[in-house]
C-alpha atoms as a PDB file:
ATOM      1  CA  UNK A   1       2.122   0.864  34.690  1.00  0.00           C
ATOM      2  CA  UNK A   2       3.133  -0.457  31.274  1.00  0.00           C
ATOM      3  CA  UNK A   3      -0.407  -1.224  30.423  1.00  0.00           C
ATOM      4  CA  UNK A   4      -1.850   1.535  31.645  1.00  0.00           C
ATOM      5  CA  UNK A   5       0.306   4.027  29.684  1.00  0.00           C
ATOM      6  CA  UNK A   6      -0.296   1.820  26.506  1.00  0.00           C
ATOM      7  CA  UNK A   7      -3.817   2.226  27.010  1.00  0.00           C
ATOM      8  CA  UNK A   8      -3.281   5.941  26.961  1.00  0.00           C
ATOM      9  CA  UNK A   9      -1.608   6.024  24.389  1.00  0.00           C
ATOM     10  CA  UNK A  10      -3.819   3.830  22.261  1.00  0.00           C
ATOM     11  CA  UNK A  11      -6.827   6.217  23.233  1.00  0.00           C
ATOM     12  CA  UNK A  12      -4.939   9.402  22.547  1.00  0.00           C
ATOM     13  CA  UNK A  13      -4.179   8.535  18.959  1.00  0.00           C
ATOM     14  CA  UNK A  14      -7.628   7.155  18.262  1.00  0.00           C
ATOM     15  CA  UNK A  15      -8.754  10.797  19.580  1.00  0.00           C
ATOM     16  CA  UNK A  16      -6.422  12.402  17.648  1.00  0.00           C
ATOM     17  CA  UNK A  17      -7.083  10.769  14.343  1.00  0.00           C
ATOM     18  CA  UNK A  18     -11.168  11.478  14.784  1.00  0.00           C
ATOM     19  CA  UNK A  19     -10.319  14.891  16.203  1.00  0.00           C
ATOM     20  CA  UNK A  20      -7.387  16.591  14.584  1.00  0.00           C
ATOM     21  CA  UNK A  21      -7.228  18.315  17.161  1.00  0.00           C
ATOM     22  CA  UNK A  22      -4.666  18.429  20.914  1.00  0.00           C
ATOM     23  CA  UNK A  23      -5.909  16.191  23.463  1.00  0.00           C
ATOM     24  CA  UNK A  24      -5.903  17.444  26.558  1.00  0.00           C
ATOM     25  CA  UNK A  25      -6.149  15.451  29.964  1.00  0.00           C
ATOM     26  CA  UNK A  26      -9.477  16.631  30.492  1.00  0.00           C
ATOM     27  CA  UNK A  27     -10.837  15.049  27.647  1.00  0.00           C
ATOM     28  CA  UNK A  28      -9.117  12.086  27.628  1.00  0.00           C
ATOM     29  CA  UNK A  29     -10.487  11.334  31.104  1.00  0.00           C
ATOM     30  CA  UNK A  30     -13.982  11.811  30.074  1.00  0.00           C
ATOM     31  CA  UNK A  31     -13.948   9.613  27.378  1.00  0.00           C
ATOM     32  CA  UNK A  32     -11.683   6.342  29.133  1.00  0.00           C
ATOM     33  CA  UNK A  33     -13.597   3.416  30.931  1.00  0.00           C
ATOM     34  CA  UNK A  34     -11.026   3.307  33.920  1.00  0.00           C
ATOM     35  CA  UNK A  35     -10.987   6.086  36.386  1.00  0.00           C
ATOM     36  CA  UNK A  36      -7.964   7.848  36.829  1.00  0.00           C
ATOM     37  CA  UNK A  37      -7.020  11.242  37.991  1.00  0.00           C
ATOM     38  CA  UNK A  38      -6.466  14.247  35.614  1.00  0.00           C
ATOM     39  CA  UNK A  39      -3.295  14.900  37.709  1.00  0.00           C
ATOM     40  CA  UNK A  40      -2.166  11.155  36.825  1.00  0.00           C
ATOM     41  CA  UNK A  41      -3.017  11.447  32.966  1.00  0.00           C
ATOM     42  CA  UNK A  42      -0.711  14.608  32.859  1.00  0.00           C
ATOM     43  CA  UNK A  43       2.358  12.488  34.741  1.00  0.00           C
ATOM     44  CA  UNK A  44       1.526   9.888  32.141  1.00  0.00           C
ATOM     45  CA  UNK A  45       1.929  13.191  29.066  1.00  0.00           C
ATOM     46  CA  UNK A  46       4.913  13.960  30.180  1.00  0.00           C
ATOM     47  CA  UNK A  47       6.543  10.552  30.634  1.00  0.00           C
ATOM     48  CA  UNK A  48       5.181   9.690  26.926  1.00  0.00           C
ATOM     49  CA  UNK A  49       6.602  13.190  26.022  1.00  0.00           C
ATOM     50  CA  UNK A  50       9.949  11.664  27.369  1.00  0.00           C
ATOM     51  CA  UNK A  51       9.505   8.622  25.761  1.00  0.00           C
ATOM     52  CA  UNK A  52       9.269  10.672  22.342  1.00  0.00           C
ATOM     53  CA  UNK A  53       5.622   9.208  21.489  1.00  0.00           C
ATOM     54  CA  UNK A  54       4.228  12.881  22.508  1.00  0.00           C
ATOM     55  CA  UNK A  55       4.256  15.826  21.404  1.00  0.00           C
ATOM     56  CA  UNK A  56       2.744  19.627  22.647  1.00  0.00           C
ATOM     57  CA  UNK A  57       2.162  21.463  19.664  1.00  0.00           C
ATOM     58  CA  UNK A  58       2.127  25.157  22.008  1.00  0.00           C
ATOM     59  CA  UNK A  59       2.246  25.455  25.581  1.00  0.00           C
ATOM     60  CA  UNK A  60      -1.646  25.834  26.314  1.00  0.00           C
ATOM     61  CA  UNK A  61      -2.405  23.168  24.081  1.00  0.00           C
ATOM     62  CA  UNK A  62      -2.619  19.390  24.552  1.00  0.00           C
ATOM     63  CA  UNK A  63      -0.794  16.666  23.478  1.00  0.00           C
ATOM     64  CA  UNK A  64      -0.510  15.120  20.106  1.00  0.00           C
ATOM     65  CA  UNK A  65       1.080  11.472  18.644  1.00  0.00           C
ATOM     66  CA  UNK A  66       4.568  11.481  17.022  1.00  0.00           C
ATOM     67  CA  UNK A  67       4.945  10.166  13.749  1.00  0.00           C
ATOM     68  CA  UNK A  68       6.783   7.488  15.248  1.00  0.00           C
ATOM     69  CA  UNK A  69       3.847   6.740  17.784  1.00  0.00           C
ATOM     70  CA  UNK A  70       1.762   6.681  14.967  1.00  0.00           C
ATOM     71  CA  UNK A  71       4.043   4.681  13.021  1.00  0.00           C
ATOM     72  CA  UNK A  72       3.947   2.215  15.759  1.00  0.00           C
ATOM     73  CA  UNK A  73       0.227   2.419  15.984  1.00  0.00           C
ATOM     74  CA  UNK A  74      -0.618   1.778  12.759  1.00  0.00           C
ATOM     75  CA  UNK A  75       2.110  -1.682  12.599  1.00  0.00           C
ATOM     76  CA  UNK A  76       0.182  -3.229  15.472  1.00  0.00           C
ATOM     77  CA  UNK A  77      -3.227  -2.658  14.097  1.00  0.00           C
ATOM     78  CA  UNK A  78      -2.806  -3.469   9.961  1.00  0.00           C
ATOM     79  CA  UNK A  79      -2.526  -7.199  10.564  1.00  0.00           C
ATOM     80  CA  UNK A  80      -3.296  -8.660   6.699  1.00  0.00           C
ATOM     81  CA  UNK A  81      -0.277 -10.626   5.942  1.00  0.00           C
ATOM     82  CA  UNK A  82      -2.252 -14.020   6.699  1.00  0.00           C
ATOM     83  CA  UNK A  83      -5.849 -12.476   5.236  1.00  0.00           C
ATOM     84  CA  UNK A  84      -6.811 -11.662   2.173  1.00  0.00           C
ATOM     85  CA  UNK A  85      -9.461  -9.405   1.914  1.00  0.00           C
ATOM     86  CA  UNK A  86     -12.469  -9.210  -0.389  1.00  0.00           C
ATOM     87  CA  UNK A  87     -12.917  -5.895  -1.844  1.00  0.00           C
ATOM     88  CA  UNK A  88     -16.267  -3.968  -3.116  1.00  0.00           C
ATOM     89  CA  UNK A  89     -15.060  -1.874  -5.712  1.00  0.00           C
ATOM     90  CA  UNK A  90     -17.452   0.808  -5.368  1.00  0.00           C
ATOM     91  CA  UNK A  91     -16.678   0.920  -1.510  1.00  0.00           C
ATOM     92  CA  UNK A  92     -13.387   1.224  -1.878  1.00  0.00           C
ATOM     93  CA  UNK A  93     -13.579   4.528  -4.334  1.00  0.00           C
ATOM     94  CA  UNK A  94     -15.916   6.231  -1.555  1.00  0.00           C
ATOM     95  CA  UNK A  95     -13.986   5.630   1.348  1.00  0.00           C
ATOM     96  CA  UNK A  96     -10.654   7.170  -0.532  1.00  0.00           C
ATOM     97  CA  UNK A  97     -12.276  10.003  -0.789  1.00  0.00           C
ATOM     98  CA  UNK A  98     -14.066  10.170   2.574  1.00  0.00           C
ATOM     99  CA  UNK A  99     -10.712   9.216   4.620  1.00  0.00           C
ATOM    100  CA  UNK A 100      -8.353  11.093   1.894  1.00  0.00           C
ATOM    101  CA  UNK A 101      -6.556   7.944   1.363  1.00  0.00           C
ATOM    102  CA  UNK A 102      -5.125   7.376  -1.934  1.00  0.00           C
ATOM    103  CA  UNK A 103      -6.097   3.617  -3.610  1.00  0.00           C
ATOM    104  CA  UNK A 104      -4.865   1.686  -6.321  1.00  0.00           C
ATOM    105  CA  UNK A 105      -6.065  -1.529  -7.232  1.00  0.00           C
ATOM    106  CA  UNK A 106      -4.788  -4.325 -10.002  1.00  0.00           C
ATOM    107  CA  UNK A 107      -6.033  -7.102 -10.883  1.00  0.00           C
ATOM    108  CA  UNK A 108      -3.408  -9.773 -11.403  1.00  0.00           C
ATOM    109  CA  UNK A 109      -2.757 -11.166 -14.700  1.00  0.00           C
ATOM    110  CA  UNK A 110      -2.713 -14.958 -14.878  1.00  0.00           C
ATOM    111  CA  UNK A 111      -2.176 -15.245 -18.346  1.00  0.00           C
ATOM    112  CA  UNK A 112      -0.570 -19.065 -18.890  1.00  0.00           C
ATOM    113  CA  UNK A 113       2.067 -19.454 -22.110  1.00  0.00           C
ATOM    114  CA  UNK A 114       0.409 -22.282 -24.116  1.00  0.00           C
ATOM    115  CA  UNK A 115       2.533 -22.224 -27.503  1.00  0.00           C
ATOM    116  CA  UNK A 116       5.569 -20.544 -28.994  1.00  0.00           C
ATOM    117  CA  UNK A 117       5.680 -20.076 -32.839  1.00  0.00           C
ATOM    118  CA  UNK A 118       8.507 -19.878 -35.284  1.00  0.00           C
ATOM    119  CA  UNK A 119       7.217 -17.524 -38.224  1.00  0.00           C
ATOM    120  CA  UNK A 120       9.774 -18.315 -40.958  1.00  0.00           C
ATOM    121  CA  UNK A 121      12.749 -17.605 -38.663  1.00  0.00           C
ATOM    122  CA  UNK A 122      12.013 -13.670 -38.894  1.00  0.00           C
ATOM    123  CA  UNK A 123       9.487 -13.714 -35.888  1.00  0.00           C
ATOM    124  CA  UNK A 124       8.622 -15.745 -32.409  1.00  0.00           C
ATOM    125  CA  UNK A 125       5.052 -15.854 -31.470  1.00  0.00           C
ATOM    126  CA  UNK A 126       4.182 -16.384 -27.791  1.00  0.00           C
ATOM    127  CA  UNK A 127       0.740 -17.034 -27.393  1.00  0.00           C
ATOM    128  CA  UNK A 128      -1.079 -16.357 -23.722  1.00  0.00           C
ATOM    129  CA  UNK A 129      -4.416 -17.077 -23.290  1.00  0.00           C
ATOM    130  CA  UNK A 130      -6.438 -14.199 -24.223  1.00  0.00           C
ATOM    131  CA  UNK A 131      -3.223 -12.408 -25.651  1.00  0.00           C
ATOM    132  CA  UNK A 132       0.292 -12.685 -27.407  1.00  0.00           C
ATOM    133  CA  UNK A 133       3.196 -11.607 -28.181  1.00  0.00           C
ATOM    134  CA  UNK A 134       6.123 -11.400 -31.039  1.00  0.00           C
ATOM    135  CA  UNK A 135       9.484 -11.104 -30.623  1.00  0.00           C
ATOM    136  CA  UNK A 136      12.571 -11.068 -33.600  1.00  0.00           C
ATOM    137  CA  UNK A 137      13.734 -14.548 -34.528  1.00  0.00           C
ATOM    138  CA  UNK A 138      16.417 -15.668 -32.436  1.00  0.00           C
ATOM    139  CA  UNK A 139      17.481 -19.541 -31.698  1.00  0.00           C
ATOM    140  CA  UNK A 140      18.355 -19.026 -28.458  1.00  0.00           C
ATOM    141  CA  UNK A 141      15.092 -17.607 -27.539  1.00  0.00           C
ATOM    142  CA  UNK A 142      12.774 -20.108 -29.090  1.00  0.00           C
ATOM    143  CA  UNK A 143      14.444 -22.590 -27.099  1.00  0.00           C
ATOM    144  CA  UNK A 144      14.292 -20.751 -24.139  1.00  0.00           C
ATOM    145  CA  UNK A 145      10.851 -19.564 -23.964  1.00  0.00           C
ATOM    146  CA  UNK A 146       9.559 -22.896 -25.225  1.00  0.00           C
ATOM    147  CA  UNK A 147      10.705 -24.510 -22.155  1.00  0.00           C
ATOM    148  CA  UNK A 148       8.626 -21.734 -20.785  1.00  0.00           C
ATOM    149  CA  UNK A 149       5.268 -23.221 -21.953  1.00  0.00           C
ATOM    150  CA  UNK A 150       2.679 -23.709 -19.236  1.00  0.00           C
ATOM    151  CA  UNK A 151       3.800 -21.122 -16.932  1.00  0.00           C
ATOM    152  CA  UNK A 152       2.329 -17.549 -15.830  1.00  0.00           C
ATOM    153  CA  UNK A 153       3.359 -14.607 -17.038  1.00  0.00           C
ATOM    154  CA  UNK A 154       4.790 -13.058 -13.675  1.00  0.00           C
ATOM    155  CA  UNK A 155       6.995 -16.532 -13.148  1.00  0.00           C
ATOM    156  CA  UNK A 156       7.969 -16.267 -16.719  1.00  0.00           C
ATOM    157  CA  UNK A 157       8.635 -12.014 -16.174  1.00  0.00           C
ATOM    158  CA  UNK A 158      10.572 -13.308 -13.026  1.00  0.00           C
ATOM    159  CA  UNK A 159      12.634 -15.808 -15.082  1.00  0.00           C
ATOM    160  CA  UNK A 160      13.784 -13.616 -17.958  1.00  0.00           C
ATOM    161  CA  UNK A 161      15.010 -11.111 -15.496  1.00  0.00           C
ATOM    162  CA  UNK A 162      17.209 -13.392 -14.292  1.00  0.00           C
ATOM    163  CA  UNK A 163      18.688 -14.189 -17.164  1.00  0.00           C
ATOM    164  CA  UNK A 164      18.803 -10.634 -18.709  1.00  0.00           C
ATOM    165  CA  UNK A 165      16.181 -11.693 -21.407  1.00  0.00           C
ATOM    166  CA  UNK A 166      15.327  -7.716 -21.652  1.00  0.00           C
ATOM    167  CA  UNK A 167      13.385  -7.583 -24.954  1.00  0.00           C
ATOM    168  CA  UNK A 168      11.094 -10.469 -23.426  1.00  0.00           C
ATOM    169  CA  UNK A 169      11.247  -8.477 -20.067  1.00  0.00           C
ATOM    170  CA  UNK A 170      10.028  -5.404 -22.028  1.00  0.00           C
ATOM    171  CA  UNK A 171       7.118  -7.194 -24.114  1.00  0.00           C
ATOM    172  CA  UNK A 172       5.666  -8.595 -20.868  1.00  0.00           C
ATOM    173  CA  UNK A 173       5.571  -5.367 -19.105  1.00  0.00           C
ATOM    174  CA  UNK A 174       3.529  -4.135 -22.143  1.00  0.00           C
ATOM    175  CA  UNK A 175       1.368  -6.811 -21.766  1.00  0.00           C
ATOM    176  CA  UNK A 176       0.882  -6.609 -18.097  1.00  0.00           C
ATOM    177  CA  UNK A 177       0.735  -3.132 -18.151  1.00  0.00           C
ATOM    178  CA  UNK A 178      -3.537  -4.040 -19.884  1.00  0.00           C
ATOM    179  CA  UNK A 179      -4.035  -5.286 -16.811  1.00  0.00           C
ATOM    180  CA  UNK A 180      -7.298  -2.873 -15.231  1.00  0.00           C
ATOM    181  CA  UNK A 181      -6.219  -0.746 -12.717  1.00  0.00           C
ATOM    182  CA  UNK A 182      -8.737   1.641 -11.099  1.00  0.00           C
ATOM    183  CA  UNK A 183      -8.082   3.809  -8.387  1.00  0.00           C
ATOM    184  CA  UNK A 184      -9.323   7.249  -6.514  1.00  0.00           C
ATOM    185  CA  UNK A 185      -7.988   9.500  -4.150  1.00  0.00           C
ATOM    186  CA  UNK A 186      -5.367  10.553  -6.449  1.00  0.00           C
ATOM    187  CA  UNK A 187      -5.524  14.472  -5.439  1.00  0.00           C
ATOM    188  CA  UNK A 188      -4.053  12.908  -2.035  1.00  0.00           C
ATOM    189  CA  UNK A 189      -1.190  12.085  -3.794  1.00  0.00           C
ATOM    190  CA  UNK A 190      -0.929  15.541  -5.933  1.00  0.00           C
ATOM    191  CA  UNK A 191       1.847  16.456  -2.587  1.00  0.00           C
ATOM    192  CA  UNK A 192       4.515  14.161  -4.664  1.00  0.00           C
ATOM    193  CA  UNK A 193       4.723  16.175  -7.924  1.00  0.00           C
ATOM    194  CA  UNK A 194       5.782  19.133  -5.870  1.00  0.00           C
ATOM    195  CA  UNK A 195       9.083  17.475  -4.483  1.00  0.00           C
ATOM    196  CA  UNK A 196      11.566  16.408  -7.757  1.00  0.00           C
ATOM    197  CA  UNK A 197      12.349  13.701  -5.699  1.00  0.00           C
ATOM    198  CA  UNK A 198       9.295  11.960  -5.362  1.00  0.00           C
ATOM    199  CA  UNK A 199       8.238  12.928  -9.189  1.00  0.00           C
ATOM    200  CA  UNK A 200       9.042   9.192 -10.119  1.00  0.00           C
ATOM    201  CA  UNK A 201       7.516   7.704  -7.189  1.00  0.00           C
ATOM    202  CA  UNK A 202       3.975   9.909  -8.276  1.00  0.00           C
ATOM    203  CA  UNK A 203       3.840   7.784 -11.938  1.00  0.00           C
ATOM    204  CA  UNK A 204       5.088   4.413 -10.407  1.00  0.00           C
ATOM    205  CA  UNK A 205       2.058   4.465  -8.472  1.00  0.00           C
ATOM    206  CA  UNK A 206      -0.685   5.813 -11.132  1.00  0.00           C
ATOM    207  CA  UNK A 207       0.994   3.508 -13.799  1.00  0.00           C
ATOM    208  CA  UNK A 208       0.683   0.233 -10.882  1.00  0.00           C
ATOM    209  CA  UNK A 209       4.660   0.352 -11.540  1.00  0.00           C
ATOM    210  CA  UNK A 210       4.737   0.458  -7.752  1.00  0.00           C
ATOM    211  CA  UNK A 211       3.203  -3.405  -7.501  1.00  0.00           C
ATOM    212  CA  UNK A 212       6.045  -4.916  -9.382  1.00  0.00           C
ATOM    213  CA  UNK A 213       8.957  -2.527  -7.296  1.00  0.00           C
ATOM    214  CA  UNK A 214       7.831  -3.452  -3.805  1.00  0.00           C
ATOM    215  CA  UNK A 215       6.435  -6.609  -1.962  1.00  0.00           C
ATOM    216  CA  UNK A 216       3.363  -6.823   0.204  1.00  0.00           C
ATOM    217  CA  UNK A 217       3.620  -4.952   3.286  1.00  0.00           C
ATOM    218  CA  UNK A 218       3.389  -1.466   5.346  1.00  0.00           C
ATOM    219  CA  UNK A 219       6.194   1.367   4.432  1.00  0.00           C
ATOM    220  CA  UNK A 220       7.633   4.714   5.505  1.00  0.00           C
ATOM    221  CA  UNK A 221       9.814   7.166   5.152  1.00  0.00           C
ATOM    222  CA  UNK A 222      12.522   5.004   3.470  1.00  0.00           C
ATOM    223  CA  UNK A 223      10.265   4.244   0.449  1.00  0.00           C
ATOM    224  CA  UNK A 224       7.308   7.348   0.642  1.00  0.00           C
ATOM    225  CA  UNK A 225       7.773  11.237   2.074  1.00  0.00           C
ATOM    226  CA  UNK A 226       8.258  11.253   6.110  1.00  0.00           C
ATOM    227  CA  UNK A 227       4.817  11.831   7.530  1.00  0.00           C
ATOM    228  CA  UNK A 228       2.871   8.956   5.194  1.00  0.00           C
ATOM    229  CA  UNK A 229       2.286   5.292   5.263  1.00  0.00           C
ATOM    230  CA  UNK A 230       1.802   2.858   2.214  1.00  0.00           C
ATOM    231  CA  UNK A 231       0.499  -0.182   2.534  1.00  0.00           C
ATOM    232  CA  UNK A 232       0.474  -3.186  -0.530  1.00  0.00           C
ATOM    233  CA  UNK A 233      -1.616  -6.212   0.372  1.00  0.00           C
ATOM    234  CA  UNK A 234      -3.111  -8.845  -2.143  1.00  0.00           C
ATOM    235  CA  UNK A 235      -7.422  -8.591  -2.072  1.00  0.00           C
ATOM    236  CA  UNK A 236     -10.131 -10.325  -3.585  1.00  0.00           C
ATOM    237  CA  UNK A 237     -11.701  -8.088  -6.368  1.00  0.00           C
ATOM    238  CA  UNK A 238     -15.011  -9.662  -8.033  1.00  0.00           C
ATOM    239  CA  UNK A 239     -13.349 -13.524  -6.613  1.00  0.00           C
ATOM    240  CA  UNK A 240     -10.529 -12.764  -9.111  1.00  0.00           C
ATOM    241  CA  UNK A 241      -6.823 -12.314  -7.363  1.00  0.00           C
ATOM    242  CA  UNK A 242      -5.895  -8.391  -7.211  1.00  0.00           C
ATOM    243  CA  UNK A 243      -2.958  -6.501  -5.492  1.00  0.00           C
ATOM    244  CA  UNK A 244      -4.225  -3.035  -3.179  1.00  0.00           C
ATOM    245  CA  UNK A 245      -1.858   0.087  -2.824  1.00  0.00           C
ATOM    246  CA  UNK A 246      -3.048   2.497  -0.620  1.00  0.00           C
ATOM    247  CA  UNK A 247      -1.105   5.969   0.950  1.00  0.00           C
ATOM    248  CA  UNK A 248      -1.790   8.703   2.660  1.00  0.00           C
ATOM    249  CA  UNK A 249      -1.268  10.632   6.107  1.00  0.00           C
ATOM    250  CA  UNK A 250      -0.152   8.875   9.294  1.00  0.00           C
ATOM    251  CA  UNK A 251      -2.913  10.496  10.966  1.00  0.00           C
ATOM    252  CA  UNK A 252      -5.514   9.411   8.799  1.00  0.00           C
ATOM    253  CA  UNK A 253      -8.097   6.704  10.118  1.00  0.00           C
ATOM    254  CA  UNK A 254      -7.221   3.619   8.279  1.00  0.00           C
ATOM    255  CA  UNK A 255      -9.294   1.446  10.890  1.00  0.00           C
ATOM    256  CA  UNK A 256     -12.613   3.029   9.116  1.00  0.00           C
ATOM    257  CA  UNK A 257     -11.061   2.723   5.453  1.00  0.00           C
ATOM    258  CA  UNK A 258     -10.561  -0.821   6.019  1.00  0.00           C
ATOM    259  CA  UNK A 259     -14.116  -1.301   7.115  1.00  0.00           C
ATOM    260  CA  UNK A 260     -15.703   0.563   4.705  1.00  0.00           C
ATOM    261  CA  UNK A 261     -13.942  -1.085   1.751  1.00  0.00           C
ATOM    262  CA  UNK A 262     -14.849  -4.958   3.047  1.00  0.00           C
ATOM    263  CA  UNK A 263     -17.377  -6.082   0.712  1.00  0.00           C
END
């Protein structure tokens, strides 16, 4: 019985989220591969109903997934945590917009710390890479960033905040900050300036803040507005290391965004 009422389930979302629209058991029996009674799919509505995976919407109508059976949904299908997946930039803007998904993407900064200069005792000068920057003379800082030398700016980032180093904290975020971010979709996320509550959330995201505050995975309502889903994975962008925020509706089809943005 247990398999059989997942399998409803399963195919009542995926209706749903192509639809918009009540399913009703009519429907659903047309379009399943098993045969089963319209009688027996409306037993199964109301024991989902029960279950709180179910919803009718009006009396005449027919049935429609919860936020938490989407929510459920959605964590057994958005397996990435072991993949990382290679991204076609162009894709990735058009199916946004097509699936009204909001997308961020930023490529990670690997910048390496290859020399720290003393400038008369009045100024430090770290030197990245490609980049640097200067700090005020201090003694305790030269010697603590030159045992820094040959590591990446996030480890170093990591490492200062640990020890409260806030002015070095504060000149890396300026650097990282460069880092290209591109990203569409962003009238899906217009919703959050409308709530004070979510006003900071709205510039963490455009400003890629939101890569640094939270750790790859899926999130809900604890983190984003009850109804959404966020998800923070790291991609492949051009063969160069990236981070991916997306959000948007529960009910939006994130099986066809995913597909569409594969490169």
């Amino acid at each position: 019985m247990n398999r059989k009422k997942d399998l409803l389930l399963d195919k009542i979302i995926q209706k749903y989220i192509h639809s918009q629209e009540p399913i009703g058991s009519e429907a659903l029996k047309m379009s399943l591969s098993i045969k089963i009674s319209s009688a027996t799919i409306r037993n199964y509505f109301k024991i989902l109903s029960e279950e709180g995976v179910l919803m009718q919407p009006h009396i005449s109508s027919g049935r429609i997934p919860t936020h938490l059976a989407l929510k459920n949904y959605w964590r057994s299908k958005l397996n990435f945590k072991d993949a990382c997946l290679e991204i076609d930039i162009s894709k990735f803007k058009k199916a946004c917009e097509e699936n009204g998904i909001f997308g961020i993407i930023k490529e990670n900064s690997f910048e390496i710390l290859q020399e720290v200069t003393n400038h008369n005792n009045k100024f430090l000068i770290l030197s990245f890479e490609t980049d640097q920057i200067v700090l005020p003379f201090n003694h305790s800082i030269e010697r603590f960033t030159k045992e820094l030398i040959g590591l990446e700016i996030q480890d170093i980032k990591k490492i200062a905040q640990q020890v409260c180093a806030l002015s070095l904290v504060k000149k890396l975020d300026q650097m990282v900050e460069n880092s290209q971010l591109s990203y569409s979709g962003i009238q899906f996320i217009g919703f959050l300036l409308q709530h004070s509550e979510f006003q900071k959330l709205f510039f963490e995201i455009i400003s890629g803040k939101i890569f640094d505050k939270l750790n790859k995975g899926i999130y809900f309502e604890n983190t984003i507005p009850k109804g959404n889903i966020a998800i923070i994975q790291d991609i492949k962008l051009e063969k160069k290391d990236a981070k991916m925020f997306c959000m948007g509706a529960l009910d939006r089809d994130y099986t066809s965004f995913y597909e569409e943005i594969a490169s």
